[in-house]
N, C-alpha and C. Protein backbone atom coordinates (compact mmCIF):
# COMPACT_ATOMS: atom_id res chain seq x y z
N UNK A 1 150.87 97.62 -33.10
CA UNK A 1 150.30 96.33 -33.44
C UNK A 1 150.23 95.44 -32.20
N UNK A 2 148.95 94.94 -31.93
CA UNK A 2 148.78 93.74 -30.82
C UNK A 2 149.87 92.67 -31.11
N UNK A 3 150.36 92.82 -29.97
CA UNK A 3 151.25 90.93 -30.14
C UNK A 3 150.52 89.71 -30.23
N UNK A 4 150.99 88.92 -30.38
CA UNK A 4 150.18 87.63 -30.70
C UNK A 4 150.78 86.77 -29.37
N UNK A 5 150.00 86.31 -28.89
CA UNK A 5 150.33 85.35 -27.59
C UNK A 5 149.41 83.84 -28.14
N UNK A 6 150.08 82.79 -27.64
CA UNK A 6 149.76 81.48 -27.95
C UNK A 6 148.98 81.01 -26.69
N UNK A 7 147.87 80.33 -27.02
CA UNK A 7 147.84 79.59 -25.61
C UNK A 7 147.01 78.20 -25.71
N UNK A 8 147.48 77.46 -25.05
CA UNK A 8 146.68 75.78 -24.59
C UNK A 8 146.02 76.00 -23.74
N UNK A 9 145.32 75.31 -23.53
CA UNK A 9 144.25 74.65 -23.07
C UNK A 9 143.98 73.54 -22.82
N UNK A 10 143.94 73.15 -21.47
CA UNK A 10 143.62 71.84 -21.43
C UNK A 10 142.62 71.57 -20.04
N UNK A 11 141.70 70.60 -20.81
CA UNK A 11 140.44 70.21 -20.28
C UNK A 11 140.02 68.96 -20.09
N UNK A 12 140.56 68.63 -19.10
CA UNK A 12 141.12 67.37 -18.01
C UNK A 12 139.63 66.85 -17.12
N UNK A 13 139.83 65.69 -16.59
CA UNK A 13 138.44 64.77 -16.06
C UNK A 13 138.21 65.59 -14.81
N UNK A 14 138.98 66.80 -14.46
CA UNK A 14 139.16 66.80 -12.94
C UNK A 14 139.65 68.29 -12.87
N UNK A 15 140.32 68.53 -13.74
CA UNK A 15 140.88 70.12 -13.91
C UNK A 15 140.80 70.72 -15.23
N UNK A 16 141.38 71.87 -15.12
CA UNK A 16 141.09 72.86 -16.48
C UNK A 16 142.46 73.80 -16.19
N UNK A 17 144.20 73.27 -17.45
CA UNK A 17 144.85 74.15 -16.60
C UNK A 17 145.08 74.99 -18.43
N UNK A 18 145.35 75.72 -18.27
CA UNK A 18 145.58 77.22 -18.68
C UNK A 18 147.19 77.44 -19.55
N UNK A 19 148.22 77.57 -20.45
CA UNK A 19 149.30 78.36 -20.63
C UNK A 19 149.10 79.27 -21.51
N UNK A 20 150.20 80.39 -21.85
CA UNK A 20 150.47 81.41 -22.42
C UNK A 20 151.47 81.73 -22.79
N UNK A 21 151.64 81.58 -24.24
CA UNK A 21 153.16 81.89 -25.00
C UNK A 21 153.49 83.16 -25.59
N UNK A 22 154.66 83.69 -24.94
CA UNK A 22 154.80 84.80 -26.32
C UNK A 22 155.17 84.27 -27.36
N UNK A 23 155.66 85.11 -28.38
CA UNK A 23 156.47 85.10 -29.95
C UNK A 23 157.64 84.49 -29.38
N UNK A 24 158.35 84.16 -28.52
CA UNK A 24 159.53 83.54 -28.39
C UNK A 24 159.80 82.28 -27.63
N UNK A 25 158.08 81.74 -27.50
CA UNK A 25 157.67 80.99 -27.22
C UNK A 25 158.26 80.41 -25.62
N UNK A 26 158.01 81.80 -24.29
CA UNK A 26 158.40 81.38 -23.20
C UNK A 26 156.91 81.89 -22.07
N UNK A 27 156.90 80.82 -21.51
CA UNK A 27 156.01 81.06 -20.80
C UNK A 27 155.53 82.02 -19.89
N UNK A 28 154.46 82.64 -19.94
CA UNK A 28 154.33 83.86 -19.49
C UNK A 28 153.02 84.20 -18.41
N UNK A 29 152.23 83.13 -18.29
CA UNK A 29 151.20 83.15 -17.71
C UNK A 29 150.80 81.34 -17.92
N UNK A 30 150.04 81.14 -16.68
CA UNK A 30 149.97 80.06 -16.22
C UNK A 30 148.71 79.62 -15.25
N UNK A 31 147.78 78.79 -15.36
CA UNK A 31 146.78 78.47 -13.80
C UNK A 31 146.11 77.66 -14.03
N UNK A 32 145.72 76.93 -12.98
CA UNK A 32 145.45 75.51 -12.73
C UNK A 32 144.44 75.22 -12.01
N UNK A 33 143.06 74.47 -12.16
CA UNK A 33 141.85 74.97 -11.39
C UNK A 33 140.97 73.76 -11.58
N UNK A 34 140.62 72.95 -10.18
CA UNK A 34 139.83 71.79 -9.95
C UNK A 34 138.38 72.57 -10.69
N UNK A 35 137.71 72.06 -11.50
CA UNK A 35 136.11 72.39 -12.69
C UNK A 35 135.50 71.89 -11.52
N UNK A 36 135.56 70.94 -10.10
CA UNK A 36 134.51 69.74 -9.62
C UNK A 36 132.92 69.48 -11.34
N UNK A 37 133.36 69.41 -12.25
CA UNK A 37 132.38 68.45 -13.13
C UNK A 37 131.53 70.12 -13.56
N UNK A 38 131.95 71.23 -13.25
CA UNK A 38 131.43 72.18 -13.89
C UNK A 38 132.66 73.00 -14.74
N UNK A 39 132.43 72.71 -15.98
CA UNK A 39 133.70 72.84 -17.14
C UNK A 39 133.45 73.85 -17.37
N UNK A 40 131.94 74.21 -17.66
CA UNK A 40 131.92 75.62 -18.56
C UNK A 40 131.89 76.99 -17.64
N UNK A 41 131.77 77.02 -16.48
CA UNK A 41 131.79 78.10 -15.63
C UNK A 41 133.49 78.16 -15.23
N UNK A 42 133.65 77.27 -15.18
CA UNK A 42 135.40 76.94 -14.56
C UNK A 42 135.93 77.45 -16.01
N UNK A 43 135.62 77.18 -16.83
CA UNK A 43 136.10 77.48 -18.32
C UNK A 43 136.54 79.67 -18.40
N UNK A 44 134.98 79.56 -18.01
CA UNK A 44 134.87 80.78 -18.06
C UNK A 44 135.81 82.06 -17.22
N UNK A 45 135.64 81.30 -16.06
CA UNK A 45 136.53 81.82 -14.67
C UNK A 45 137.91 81.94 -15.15
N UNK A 46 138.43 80.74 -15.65
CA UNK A 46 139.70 80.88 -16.27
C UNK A 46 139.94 81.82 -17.23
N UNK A 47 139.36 81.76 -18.04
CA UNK A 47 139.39 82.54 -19.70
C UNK A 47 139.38 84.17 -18.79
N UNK A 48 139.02 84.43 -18.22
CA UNK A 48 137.89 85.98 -17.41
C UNK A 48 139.43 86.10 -16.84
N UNK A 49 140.20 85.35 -16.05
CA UNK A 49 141.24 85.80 -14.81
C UNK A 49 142.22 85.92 -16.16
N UNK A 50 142.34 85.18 -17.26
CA UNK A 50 143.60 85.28 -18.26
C UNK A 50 143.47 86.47 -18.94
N UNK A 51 142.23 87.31 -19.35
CA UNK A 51 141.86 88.69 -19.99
C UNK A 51 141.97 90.14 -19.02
N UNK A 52 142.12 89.39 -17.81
CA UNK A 52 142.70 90.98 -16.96
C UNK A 52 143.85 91.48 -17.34
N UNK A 53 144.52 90.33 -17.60
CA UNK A 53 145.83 90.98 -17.69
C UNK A 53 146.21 91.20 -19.43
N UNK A 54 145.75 90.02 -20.13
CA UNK A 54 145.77 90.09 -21.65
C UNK A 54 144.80 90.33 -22.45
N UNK A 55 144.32 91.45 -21.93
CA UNK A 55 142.72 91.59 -22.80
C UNK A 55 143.64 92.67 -24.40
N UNK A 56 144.50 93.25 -23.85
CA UNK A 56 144.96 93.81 -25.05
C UNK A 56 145.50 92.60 -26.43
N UNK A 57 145.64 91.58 -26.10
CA UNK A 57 146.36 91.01 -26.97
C UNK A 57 145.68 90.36 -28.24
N UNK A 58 146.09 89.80 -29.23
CA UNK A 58 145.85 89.00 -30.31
C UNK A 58 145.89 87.42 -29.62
N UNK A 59 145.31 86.43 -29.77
CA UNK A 59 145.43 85.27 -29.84
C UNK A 59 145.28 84.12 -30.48
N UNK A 60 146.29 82.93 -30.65
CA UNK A 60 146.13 81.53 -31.23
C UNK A 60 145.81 80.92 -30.16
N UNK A 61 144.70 79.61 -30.23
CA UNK A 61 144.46 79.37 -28.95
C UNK A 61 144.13 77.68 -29.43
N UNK A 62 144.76 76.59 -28.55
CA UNK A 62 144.57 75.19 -28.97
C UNK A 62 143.97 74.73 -27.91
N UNK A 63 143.16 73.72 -28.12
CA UNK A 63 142.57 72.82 -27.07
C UNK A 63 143.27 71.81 -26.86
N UNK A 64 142.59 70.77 -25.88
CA UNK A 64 143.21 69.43 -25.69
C UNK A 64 142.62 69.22 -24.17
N UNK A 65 142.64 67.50 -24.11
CA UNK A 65 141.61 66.99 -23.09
C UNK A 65 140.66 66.36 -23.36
N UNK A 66 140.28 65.96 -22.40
CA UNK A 66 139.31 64.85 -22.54
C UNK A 66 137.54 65.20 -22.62
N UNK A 67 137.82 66.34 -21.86
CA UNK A 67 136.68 67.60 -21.74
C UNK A 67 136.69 68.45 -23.05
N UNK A 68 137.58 68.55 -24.20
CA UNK A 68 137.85 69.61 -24.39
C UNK A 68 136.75 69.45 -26.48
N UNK A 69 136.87 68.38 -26.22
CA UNK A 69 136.41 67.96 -28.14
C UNK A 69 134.65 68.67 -28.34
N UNK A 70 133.94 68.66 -27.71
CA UNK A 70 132.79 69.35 -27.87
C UNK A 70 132.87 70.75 -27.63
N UNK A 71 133.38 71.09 -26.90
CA UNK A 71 134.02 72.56 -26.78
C UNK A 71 134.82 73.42 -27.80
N UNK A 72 136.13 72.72 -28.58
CA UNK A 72 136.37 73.14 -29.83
C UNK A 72 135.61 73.13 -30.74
N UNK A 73 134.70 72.19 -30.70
CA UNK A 73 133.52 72.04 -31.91
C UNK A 73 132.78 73.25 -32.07
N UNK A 74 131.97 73.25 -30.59
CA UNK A 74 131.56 74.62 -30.80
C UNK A 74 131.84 75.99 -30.55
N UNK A 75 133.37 75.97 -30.79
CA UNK A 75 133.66 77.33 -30.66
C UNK A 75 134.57 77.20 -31.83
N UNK A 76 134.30 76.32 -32.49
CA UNK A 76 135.12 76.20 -33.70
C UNK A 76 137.04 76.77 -33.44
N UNK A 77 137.70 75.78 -32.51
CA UNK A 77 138.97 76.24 -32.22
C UNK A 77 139.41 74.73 -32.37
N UNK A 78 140.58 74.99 -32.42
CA UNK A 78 141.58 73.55 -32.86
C UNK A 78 141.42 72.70 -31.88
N UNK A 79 141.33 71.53 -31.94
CA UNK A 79 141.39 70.46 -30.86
C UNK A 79 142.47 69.59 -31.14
N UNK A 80 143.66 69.55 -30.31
CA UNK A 80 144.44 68.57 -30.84
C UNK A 80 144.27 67.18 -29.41
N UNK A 81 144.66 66.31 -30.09
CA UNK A 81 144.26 65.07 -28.98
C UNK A 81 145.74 65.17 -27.82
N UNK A 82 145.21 64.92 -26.93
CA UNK A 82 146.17 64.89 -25.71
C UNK A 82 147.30 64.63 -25.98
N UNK A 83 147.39 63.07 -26.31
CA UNK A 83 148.73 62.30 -26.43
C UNK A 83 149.58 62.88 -27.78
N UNK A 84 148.89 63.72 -28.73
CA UNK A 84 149.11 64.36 -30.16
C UNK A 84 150.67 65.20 -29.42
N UNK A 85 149.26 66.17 -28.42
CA UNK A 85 149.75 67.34 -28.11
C UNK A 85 150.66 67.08 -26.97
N UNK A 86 151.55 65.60 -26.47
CA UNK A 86 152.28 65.61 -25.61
C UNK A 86 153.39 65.48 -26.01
N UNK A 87 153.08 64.55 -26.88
CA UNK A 87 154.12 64.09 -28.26
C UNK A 87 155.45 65.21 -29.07
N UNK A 88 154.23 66.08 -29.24
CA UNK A 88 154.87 67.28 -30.36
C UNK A 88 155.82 68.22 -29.32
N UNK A 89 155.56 67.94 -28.17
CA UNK A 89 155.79 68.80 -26.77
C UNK A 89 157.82 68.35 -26.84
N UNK A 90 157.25 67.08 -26.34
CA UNK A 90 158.50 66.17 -25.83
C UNK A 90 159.66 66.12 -27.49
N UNK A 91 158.71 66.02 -28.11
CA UNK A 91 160.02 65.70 -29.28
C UNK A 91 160.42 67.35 -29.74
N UNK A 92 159.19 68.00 -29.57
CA UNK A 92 160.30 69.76 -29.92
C UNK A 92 160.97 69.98 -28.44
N UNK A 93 160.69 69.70 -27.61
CA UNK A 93 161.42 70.80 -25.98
C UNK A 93 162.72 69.45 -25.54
N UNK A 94 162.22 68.07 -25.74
CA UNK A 94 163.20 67.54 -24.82
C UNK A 94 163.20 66.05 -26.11
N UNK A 95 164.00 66.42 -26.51
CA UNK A 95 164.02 65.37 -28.16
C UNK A 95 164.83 64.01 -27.32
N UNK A 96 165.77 64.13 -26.39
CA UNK A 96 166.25 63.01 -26.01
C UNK A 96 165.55 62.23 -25.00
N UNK A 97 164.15 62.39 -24.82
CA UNK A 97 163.16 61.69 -24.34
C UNK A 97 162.73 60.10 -24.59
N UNK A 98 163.16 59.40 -23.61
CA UNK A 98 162.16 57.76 -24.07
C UNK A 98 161.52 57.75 -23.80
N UNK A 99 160.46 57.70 -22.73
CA UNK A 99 159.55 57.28 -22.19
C UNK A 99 158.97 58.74 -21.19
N UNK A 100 157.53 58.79 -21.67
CA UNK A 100 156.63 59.84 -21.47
C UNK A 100 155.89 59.11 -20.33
N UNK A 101 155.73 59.72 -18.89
CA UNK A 101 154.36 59.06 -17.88
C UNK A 101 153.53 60.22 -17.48
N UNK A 102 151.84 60.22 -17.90
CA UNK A 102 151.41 61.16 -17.41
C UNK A 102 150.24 60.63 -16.57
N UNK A 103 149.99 61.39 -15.47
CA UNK A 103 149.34 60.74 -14.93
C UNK A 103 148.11 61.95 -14.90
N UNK A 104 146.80 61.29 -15.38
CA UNK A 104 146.02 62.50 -15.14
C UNK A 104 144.54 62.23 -13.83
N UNK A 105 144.06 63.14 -14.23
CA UNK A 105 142.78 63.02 -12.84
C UNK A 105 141.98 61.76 -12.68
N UNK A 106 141.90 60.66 -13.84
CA UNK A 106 141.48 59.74 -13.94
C UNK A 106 141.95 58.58 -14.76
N UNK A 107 142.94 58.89 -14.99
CA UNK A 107 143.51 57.61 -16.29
C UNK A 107 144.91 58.25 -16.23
N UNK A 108 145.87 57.02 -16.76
CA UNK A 108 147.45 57.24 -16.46
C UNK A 108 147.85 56.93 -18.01
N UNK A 109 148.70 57.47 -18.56
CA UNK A 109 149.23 57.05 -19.75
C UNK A 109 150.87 56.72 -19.85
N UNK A 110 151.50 56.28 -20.69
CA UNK A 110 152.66 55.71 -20.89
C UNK A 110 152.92 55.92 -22.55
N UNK A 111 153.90 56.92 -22.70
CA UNK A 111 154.28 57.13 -24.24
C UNK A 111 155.57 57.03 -24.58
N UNK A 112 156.16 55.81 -25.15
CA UNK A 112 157.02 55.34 -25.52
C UNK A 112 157.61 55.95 -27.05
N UNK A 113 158.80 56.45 -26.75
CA UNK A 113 159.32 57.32 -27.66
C UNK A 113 160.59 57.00 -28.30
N UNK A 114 160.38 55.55 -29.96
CA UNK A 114 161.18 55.05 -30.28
C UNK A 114 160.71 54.98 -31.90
N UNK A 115 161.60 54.47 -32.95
CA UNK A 115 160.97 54.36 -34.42
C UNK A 115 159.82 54.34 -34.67
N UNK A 116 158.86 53.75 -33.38
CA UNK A 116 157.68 54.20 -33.66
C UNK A 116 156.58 54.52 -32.41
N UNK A 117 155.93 55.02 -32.40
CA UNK A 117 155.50 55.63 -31.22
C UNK A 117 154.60 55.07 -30.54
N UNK A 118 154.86 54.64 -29.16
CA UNK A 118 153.77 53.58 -28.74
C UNK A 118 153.16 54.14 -27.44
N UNK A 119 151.73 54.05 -27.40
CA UNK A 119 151.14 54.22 -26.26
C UNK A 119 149.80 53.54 -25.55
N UNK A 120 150.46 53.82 -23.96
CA UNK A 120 149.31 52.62 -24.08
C UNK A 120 148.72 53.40 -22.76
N UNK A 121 147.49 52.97 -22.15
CA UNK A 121 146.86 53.70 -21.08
C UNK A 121 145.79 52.68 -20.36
N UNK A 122 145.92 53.29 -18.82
CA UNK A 122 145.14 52.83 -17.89
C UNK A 122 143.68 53.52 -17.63
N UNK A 123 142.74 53.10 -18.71
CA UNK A 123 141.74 53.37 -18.41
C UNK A 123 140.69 52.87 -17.68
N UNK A 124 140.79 51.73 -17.37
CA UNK A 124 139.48 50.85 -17.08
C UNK A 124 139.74 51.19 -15.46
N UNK A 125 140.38 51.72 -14.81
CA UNK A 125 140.31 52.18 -12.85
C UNK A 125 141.54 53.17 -13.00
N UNK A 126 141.03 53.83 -11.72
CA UNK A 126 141.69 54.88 -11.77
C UNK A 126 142.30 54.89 -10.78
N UNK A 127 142.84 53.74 -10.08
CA UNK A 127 144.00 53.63 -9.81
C UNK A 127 145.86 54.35 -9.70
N UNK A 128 146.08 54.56 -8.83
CA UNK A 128 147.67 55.30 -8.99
C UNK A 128 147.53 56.84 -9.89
N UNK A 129 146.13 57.13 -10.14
CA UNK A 129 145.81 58.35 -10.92
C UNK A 129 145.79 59.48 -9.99
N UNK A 130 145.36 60.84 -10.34
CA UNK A 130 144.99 62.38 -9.81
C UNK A 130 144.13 61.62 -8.40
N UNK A 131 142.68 61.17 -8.87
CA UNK A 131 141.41 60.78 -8.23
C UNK A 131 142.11 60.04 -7.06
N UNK A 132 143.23 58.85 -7.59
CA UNK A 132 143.90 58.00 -5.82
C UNK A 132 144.62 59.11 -5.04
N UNK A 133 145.24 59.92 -5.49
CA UNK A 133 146.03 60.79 -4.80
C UNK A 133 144.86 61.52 -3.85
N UNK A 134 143.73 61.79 -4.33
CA UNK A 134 143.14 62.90 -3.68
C UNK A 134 142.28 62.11 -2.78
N UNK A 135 141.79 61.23 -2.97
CA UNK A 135 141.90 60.04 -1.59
C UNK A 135 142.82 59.80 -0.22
N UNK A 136 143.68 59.51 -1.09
CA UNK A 136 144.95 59.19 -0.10
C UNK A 136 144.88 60.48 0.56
N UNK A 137 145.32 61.59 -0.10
CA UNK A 137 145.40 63.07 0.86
C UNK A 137 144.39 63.51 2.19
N UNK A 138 142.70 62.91 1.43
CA UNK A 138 142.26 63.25 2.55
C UNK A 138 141.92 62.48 3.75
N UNK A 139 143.01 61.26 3.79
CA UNK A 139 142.67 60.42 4.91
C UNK A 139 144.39 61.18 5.54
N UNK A 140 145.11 61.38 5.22
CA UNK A 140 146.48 62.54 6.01
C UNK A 140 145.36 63.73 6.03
N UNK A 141 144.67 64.47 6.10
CA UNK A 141 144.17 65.69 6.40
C UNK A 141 145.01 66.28 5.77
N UNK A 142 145.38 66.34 4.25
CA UNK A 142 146.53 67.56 3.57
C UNK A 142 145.88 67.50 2.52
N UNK A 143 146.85 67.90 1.32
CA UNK A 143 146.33 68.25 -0.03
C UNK A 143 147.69 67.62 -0.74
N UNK A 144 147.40 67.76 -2.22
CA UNK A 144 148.80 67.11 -2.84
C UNK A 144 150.11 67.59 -2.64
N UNK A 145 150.11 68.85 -2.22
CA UNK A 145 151.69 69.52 -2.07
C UNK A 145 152.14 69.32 -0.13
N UNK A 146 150.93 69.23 0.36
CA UNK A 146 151.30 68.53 1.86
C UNK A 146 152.02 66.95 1.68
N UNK A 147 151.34 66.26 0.86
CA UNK A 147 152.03 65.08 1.05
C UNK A 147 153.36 64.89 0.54
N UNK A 148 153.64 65.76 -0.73
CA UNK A 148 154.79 65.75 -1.15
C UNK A 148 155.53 66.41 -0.16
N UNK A 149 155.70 67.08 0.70
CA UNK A 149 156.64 67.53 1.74
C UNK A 149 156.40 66.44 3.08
N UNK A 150 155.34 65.99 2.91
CA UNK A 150 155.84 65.03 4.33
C UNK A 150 156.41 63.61 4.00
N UNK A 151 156.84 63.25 1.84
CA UNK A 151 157.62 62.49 1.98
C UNK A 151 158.84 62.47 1.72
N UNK A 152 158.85 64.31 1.93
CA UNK A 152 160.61 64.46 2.32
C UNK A 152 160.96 63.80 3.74
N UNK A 153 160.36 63.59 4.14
CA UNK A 153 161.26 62.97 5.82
C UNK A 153 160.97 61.91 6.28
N UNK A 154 160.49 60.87 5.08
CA UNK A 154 159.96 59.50 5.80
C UNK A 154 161.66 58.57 5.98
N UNK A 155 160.95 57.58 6.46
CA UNK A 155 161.92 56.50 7.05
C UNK A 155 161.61 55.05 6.81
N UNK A 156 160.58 55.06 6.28
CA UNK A 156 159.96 53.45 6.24
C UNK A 156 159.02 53.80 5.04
N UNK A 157 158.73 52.70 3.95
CA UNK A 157 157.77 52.74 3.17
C UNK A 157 157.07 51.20 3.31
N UNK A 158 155.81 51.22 3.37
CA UNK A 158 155.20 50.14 3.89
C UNK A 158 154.03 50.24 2.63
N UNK A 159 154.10 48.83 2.57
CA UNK A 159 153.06 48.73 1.08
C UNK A 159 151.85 48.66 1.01
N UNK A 160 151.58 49.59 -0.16
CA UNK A 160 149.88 49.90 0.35
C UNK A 160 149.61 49.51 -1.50
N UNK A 161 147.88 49.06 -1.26
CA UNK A 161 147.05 48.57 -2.63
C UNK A 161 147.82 49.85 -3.42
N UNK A 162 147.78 49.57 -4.87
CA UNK A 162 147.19 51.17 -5.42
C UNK A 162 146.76 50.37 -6.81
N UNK A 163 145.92 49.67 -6.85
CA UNK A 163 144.98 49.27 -7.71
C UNK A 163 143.51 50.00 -7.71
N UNK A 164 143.14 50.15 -6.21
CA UNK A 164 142.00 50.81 -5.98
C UNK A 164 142.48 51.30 -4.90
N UNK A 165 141.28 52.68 -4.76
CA UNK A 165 141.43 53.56 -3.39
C UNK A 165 140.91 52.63 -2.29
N UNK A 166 139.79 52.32 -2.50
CA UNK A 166 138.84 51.39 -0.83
C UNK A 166 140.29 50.85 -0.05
N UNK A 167 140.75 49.83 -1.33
CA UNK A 167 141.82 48.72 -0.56
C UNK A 167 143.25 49.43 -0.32
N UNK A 168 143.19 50.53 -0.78
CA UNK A 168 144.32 51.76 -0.06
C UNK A 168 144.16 51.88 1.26
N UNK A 169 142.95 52.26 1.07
CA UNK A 169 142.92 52.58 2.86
C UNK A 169 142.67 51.91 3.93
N UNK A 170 142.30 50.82 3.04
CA UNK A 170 141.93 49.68 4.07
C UNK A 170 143.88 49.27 4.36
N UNK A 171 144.76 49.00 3.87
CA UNK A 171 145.84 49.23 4.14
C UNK A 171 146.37 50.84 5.10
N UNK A 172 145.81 51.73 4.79
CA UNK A 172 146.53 52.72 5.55
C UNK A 172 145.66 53.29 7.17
N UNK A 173 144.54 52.90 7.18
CA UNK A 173 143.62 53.28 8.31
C UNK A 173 144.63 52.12 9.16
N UNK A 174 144.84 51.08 9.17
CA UNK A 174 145.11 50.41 10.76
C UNK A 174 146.85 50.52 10.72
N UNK A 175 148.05 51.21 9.22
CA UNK A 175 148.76 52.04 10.00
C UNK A 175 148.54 53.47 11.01
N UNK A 176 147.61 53.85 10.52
CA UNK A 176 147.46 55.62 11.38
C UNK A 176 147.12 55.24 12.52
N UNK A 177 146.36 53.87 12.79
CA UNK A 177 145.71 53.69 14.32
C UNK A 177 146.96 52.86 14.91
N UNK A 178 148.18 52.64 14.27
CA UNK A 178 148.78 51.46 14.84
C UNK A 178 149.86 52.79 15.35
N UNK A 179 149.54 53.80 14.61
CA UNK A 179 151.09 55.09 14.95
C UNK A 179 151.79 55.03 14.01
N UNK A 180 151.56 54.68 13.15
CA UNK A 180 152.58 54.89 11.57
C UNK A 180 153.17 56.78 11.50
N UNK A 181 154.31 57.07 11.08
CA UNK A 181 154.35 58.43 10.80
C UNK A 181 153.58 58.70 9.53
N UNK A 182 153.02 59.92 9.72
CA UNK A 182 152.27 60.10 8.36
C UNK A 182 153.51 60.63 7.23
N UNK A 183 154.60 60.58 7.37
CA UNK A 183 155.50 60.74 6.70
C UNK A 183 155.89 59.76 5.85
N UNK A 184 155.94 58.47 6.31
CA UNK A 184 156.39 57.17 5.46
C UNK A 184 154.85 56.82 5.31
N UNK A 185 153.40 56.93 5.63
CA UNK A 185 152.13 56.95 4.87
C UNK A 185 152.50 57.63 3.43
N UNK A 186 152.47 59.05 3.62
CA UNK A 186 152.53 60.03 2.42
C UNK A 186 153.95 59.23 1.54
N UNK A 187 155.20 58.72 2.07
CA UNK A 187 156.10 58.33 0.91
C UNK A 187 155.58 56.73 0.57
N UNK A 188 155.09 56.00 1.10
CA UNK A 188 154.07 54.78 0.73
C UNK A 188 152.90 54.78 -0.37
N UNK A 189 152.42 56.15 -0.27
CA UNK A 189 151.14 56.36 -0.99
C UNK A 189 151.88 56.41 -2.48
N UNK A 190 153.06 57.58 -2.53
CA UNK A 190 154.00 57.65 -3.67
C UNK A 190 154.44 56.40 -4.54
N UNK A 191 154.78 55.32 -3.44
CA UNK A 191 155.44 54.22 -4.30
C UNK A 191 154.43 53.64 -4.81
N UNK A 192 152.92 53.51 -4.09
CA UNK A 192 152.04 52.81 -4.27
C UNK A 192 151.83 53.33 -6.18
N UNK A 193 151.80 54.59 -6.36
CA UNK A 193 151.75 55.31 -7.45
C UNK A 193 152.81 54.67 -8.67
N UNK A 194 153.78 54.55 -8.55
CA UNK A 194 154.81 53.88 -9.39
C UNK A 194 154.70 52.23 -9.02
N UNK A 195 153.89 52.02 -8.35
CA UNK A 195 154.01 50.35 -8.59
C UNK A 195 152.79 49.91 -9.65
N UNK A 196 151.70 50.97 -9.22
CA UNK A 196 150.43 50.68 -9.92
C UNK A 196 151.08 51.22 -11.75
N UNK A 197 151.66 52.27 -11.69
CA UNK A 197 152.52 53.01 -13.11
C UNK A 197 153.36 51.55 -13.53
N UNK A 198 154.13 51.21 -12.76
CA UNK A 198 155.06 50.25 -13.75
C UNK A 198 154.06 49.00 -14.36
N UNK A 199 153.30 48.19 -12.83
CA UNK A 199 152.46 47.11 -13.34
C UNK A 199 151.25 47.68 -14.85
């Protein structure tokens, strides 16, 4: 008998990432992949690299995302709403959870986890989101996992916008020309991220 493997889906402003559950519900396969605004080929690519290895199997398969509601429609597969499906996450895996922050490719959310469940989100700029990060990165010449290692060794955090990218960099271009380490840039860009998250 085919096993049954579980898997999400999620179909993000900016990415398309992928999991895979067995029956004992531990993760077993995993991948994560910038769409650049082409969902259904990126869709495909994904689905294609997940059947090399699990083409033998049975599957339950859920959606979710922002990309993802016309897509369940017509493939007639479950769509559960993001914040549904973050919810059900946090209160089955980590029940002593208050406060949920996700930050996605274009909008940041905040899910407050008390008698009653509150959430609220930064939609109107995308600000301190995926989209500022990938800004910020390419004025350091890195990518997101470069910057996170060059703000293992900063020394100074110097305050930068993170309301909008323009006025980011208009803050960080005349540190790089002044000799700033790009180390306390990259841990600056970070706080900028939790200042724009808390405000």
């Amino acid at each position: 008998m085919k096993e049954l493997l579980h898997v999400g889906l999620d179909i993000g402003s900016t990415t398309i990432k992928i999991v895979i559950l067995n029956k004992n519900l531990e993760i077993i396969y995993s991948n994560y992949e910038r769409h650049f605004s082409d969902t259904k080929t990126t869709l495909y690519n994904v689905l294609e690299k997940m059947l090399k290895d699990y083409n033998a199997n049975d599957f339950s398969i859920s959606l979710t995302g922002s990309g993802a509601l016309d897509i369940s429609e017509n493939l007639e597969i479950e769509f559960i709403q993001e914040v549904m499906a973050c919810k059900s996450a946090v209160e089955k895996l980590i029940p002593e959870t208050d406060v949920v922050i996700e930050l996605g490719g274009e909008d940041a959310k905040i899910i407050y986890f008390d008698n009653v469940i509150e959430q609220r989100m930064n939609g109107t700029c995308a600000g301190g989101t995926g989209a500022f990060l990938d800004q910020m990165t390419s004025l350091l010449n890195t990518n997101i996992n470069g910057l996170n290692e060059l703000a293992k060794e900063y020394e100074t955090i110097y305050p930068i916008a993170s309301r909008c990218g323009v006025f980011a960099k208009t803050d960080i271009q005349p540190l790089l020309n002044e000799g700033a380490k790009k180390e306390d840039i990259a841990v600056s860009i970070f706080q900028a991220v939790v200042n724009q998250t808390i405000s």
